[in-house]
N, C-alpha and C. Protein backbone atom coordinates (compact mmCIF):
# COMPACT_ATOMS: atom_id res chain seq x y z
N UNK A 1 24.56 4.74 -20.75
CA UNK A 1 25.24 3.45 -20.79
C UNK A 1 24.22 2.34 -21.07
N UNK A 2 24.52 1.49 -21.89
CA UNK A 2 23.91 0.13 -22.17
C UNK A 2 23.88 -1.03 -21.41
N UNK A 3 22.49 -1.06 -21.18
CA UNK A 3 22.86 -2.28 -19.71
C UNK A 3 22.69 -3.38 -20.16
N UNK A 4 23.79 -4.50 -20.04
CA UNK A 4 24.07 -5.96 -20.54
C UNK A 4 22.75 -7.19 -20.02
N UNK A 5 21.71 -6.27 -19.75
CA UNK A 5 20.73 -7.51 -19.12
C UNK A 5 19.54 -6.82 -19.31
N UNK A 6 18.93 -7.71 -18.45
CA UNK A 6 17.74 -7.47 -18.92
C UNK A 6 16.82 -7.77 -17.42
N UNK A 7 15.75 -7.17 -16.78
CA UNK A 7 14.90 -7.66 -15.46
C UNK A 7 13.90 -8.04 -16.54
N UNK A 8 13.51 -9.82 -15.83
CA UNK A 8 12.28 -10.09 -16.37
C UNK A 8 11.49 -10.11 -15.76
N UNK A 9 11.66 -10.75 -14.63
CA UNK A 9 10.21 -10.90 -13.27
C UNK A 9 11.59 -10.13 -11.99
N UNK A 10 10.15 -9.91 -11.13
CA UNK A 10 10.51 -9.73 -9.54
C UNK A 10 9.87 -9.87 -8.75
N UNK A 11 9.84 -10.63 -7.78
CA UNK A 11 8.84 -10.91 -6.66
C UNK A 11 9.76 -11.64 -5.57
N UNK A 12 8.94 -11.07 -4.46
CA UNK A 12 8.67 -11.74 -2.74
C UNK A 12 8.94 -13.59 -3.11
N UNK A 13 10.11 -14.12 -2.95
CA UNK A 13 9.69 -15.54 -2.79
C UNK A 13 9.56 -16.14 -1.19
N UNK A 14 10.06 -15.55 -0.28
CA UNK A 14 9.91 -15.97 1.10
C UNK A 14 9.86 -14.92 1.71
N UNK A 15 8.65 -14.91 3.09
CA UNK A 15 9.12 -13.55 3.56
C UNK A 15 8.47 -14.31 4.73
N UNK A 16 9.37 -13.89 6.21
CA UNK A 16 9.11 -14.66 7.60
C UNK A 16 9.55 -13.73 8.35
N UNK A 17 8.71 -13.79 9.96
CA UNK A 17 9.10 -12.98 10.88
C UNK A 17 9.02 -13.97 12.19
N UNK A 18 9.60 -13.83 13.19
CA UNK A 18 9.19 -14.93 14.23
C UNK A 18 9.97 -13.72 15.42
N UNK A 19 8.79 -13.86 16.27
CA UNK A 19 8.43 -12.98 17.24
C UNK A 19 8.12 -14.34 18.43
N UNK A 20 8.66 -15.06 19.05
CA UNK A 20 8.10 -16.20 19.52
C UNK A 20 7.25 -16.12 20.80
N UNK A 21 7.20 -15.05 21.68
CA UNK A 21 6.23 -14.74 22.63
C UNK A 21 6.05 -13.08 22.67
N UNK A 22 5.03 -12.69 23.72
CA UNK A 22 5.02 -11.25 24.22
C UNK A 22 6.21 -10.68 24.65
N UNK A 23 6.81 -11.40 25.70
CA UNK A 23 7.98 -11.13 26.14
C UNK A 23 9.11 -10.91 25.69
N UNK A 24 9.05 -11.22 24.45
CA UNK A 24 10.13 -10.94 23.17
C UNK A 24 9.79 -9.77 22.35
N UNK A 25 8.62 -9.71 21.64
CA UNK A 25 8.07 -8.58 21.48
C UNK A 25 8.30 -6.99 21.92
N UNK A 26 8.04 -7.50 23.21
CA UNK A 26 8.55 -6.29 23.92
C UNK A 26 10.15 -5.83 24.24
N UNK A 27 10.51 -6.90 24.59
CA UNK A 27 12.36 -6.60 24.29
C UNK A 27 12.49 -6.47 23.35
N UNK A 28 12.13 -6.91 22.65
CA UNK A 28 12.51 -6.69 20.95
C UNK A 28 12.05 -5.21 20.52
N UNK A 29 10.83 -4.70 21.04
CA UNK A 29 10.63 -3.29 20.55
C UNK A 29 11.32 -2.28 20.78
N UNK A 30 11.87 -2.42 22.24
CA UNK A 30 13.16 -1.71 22.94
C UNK A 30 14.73 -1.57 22.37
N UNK A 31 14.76 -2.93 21.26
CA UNK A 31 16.32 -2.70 21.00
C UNK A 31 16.11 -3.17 19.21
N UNK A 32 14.90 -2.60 18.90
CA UNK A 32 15.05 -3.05 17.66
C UNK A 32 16.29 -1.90 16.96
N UNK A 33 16.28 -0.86 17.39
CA UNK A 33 17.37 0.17 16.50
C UNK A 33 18.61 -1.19 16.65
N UNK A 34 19.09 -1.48 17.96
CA UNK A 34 19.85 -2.08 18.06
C UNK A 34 20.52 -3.25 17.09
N UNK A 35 19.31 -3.80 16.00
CA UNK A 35 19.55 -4.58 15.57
C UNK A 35 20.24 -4.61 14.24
N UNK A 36 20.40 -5.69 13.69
CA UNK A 36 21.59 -5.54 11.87
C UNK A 36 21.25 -6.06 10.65
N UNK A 37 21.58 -5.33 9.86
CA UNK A 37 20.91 -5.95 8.25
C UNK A 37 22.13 -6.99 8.34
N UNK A 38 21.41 -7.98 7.81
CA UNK A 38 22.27 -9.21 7.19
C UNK A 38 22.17 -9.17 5.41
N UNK A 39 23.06 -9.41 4.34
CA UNK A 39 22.31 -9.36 2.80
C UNK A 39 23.05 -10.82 2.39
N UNK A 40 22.52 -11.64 1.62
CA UNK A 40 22.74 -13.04 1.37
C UNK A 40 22.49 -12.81 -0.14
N UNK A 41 23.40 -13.03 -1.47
CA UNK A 41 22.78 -13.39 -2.57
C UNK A 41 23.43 -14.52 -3.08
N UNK A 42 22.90 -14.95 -3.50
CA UNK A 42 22.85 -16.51 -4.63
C UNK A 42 21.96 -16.18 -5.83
N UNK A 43 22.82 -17.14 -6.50
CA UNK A 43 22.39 -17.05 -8.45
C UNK A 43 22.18 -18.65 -8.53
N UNK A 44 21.01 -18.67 -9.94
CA UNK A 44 21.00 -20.17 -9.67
C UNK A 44 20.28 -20.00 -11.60
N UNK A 45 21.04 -20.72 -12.36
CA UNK A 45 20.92 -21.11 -13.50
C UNK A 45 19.62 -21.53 -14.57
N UNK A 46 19.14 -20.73 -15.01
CA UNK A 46 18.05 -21.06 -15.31
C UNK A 46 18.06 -21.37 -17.06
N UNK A 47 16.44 -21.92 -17.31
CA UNK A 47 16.92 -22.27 -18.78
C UNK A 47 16.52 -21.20 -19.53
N UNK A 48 16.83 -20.93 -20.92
CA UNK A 48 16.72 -19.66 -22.17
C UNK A 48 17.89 -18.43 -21.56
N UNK A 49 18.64 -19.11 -20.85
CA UNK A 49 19.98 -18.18 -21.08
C UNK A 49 19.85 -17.00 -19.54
N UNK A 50 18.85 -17.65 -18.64
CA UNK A 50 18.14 -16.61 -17.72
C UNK A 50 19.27 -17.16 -16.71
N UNK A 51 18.87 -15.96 -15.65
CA UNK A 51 19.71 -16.38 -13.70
C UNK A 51 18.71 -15.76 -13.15
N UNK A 52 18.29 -16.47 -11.73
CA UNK A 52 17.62 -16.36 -10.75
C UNK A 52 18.87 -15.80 -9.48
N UNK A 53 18.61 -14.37 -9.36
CA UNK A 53 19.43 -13.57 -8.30
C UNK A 53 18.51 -13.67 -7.11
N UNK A 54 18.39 -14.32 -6.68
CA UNK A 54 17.93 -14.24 -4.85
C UNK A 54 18.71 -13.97 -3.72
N UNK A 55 18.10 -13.14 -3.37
CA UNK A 55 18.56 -11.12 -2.17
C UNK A 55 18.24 -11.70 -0.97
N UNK A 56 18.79 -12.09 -0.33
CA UNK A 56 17.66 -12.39 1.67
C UNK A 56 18.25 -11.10 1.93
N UNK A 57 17.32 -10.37 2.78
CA UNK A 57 18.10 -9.60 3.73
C UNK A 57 17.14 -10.27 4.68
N UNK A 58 18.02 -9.87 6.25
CA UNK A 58 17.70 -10.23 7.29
C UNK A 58 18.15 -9.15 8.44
N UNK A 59 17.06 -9.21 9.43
CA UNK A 59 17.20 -7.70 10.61
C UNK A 59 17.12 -8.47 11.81
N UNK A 60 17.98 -8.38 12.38
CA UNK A 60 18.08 -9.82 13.58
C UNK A 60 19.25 -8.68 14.68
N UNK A 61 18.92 -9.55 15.82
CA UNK A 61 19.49 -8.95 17.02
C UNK A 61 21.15 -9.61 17.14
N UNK A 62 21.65 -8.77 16.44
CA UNK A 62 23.69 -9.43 16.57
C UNK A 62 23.77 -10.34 17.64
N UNK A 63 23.28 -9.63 19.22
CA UNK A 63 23.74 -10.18 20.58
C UNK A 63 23.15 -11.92 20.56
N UNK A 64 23.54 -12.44 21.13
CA UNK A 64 23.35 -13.83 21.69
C UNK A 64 21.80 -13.71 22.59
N UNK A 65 21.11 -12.91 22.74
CA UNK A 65 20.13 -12.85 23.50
C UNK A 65 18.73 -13.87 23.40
N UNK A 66 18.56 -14.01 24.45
CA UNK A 66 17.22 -15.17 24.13
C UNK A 66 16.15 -14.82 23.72
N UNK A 67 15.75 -13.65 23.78
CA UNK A 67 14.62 -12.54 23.42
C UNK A 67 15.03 -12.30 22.27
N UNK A 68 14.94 -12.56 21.17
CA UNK A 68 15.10 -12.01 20.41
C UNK A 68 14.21 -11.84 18.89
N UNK A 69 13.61 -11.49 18.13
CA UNK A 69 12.79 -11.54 16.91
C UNK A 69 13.78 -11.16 16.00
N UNK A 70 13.17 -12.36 14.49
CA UNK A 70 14.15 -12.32 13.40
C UNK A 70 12.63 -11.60 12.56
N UNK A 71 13.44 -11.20 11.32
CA UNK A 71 12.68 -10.24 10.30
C UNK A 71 13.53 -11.00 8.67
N UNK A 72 12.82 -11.75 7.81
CA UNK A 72 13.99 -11.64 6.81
C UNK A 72 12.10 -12.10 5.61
N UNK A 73 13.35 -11.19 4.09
CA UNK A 73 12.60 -11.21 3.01
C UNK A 73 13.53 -11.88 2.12
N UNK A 74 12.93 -12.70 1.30
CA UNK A 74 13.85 -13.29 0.39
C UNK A 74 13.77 -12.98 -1.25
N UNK A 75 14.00 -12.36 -1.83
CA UNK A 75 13.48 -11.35 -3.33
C UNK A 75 13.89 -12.10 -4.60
N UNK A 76 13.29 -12.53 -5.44
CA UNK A 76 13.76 -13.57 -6.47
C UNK A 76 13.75 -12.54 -7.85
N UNK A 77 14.88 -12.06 -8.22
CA UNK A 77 14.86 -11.37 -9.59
C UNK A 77 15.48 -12.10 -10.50
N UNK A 78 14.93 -12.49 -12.03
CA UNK A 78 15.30 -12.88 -13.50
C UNK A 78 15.47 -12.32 -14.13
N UNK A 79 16.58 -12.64 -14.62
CA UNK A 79 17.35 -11.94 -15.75
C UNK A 79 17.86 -12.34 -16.41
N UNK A 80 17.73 -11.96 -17.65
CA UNK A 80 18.41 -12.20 -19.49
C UNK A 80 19.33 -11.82 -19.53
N UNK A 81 20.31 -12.20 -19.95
CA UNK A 81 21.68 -11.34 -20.13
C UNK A 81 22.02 -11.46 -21.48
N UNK A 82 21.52 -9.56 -21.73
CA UNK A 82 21.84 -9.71 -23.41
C UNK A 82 23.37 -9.51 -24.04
N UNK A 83 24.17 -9.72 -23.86
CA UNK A 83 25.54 -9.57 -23.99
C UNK A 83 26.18 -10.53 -23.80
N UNK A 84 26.10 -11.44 -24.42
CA UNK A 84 26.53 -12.99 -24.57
C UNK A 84 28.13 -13.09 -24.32
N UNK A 85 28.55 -12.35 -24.76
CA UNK A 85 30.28 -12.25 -24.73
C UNK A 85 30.77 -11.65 -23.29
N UNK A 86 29.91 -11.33 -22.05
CA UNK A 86 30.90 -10.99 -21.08
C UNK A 86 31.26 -11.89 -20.12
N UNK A 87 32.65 -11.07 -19.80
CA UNK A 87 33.68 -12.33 -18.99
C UNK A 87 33.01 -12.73 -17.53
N UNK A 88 33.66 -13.39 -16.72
CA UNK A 88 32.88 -13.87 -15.64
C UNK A 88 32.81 -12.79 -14.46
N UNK A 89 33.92 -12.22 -14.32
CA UNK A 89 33.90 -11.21 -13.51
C UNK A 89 32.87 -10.40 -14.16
N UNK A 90 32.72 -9.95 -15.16
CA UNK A 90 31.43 -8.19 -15.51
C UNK A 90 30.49 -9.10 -15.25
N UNK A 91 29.70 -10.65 -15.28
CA UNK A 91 28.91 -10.87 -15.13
C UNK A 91 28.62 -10.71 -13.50
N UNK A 92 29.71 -11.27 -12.98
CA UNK A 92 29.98 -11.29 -11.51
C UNK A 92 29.28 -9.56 -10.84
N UNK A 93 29.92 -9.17 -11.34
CA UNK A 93 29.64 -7.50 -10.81
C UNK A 93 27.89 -6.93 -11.24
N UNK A 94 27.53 -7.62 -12.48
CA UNK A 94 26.35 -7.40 -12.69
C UNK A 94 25.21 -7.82 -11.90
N UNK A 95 25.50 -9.18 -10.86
CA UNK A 95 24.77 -9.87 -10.51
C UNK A 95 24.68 -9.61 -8.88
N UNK A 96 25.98 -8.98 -8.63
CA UNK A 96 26.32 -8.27 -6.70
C UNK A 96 25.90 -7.32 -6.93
N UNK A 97 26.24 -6.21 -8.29
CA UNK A 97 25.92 -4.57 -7.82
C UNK A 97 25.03 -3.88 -8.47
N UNK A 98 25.19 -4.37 -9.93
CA UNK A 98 24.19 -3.23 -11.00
C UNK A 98 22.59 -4.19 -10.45
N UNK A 99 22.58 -5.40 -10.25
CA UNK A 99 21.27 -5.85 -10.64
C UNK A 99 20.67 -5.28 -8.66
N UNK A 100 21.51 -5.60 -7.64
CA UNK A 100 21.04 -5.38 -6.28
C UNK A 100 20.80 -3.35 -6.23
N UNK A 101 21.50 -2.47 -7.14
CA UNK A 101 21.34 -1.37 -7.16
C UNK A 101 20.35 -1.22 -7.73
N UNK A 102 19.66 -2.09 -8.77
CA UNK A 102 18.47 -1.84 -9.61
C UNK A 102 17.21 -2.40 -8.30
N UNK A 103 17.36 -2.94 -7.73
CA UNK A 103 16.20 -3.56 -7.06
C UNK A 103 16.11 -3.43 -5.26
N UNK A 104 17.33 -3.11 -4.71
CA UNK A 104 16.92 -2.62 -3.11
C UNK A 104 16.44 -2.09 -2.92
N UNK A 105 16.21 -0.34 -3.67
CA UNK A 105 15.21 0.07 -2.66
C UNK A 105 13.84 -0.19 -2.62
N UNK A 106 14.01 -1.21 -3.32
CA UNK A 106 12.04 -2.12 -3.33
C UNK A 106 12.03 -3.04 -2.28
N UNK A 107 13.30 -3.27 -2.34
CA UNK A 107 13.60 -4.54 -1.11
C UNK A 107 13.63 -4.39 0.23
N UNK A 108 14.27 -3.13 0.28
CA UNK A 108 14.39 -2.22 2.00
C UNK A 108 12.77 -1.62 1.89
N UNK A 109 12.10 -1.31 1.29
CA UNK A 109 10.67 -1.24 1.40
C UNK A 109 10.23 -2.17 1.80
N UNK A 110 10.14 -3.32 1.24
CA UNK A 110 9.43 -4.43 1.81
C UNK A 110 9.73 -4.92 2.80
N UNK A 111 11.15 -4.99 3.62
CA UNK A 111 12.03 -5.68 4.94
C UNK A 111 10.82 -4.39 5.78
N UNK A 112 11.11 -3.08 5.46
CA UNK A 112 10.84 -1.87 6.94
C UNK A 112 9.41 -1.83 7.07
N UNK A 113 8.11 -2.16 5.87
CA UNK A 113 7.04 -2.81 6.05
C UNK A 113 6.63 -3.32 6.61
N UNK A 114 7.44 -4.93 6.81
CA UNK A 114 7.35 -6.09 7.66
C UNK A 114 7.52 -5.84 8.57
N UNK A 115 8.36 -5.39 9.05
CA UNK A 115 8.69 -5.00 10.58
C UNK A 115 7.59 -3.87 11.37
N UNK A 116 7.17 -2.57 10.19
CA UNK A 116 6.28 -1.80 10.64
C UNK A 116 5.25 -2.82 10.86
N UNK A 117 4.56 -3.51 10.26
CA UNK A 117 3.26 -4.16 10.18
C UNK A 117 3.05 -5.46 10.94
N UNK A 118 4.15 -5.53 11.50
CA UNK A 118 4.66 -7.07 12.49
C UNK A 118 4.29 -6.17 14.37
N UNK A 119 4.11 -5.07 14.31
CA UNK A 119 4.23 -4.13 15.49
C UNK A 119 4.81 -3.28 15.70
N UNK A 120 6.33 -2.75 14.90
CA UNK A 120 7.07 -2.26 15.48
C UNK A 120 6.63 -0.92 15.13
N UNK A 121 7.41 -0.33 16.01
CA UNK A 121 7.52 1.37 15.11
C UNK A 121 8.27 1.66 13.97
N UNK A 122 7.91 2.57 13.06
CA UNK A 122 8.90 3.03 11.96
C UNK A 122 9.98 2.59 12.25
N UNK A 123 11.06 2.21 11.46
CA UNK A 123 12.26 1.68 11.23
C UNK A 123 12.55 2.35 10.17
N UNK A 124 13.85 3.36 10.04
CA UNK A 124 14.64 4.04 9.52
C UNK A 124 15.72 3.33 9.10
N UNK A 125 16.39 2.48 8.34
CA UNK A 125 17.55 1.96 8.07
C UNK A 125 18.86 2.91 7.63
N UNK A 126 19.75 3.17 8.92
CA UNK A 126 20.41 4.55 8.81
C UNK A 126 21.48 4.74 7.31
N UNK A 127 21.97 3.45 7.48
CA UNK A 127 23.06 3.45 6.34
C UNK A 127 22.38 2.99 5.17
N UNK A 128 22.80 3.88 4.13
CA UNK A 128 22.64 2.77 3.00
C UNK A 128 23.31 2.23 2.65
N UNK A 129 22.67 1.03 1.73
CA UNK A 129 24.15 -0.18 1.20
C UNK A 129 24.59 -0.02 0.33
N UNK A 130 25.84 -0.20 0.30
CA UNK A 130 27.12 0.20 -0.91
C UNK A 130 27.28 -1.57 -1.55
N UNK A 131 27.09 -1.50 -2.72
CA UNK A 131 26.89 -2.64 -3.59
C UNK A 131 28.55 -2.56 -3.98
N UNK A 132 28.64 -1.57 -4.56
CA UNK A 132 29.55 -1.37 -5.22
C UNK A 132 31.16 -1.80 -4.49
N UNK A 133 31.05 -1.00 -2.73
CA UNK A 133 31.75 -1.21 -1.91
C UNK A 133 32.34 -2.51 -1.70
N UNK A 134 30.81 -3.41 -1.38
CA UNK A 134 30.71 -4.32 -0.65
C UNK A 134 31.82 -5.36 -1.75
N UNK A 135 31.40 -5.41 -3.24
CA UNK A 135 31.95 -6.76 -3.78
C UNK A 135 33.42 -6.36 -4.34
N UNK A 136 34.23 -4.75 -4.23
CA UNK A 136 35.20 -4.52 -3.84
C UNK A 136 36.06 -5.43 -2.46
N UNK A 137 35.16 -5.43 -1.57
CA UNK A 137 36.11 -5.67 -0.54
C UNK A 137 35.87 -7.19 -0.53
N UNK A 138 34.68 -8.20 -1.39
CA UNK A 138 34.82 -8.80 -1.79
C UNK A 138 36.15 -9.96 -2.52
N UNK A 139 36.60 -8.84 -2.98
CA UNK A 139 37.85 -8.99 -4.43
C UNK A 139 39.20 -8.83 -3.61
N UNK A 140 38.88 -8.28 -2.20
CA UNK A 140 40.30 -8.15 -2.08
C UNK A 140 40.84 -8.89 -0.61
């Protein structure tokens, strides 16, 4: 199949962790399984016909707890879209699923990194993400 775009760049544009004392740290090491991917994307218009797709994911503790440490990467991918003629929806779908299927598992590399290299232990992210799923239930 012929893919209607094109990746030009990819890179890390924000990447933050906040661990705010020891005492968090340590609760936090205890219930990190506990904790949840968040995924955020926005598109933002660029000039020569390009879009800037920026990915946050974020690994944060659901509960209301005061202890708690946030983890989030923010991923800036450009893209050409060589297929001038598609409607808004195939662009739509290109920009939630084909382009986030082309580039997560670089992205869940870099989130389970951060977290390894911030203190924690290995982090396994059990589920994987359904792109495809997700902007289905999107639509309906």
């Amino acid at each position: 199949m012929k893919r209607n775009y094109e990746i030009v760049l990819r890179f890390v544009r924000d990447i933050s962790v906040e661990i705010p004392d020891p005492e968090t740290f340590i609760f936090s090491r205890e219930y990190i399984t506990k904790y949840s991917l968040g995924i955020n994307i926005t598109t933002k218009t660029l000039k020569n016909e390009m879009i800037e797709v920026i990915t946050k994911l974020s690994y944060t503790d659901p509960k209301s707890s005061k202890k708690k440490s946030h983890f989030e990467v923010s991923y800036s991918t450009v893209l050409k879209i060589i297929d001038k003629s598609l409607e808004k929806k195939e662009l739509e779908k290109i920009l939630l699923c084909d382009v986030q299927n082309d580039i997560y598992p670089e992205l869940e590399k870099i989130l389970i990194n951060l977290i390894k290299d911030s203190g924690f232990p290995e982090l396994k992210l059990e589920k994987k993400v359904d792109f495809e799923q997700l902007y289905q239930q999107r639509l309906n």
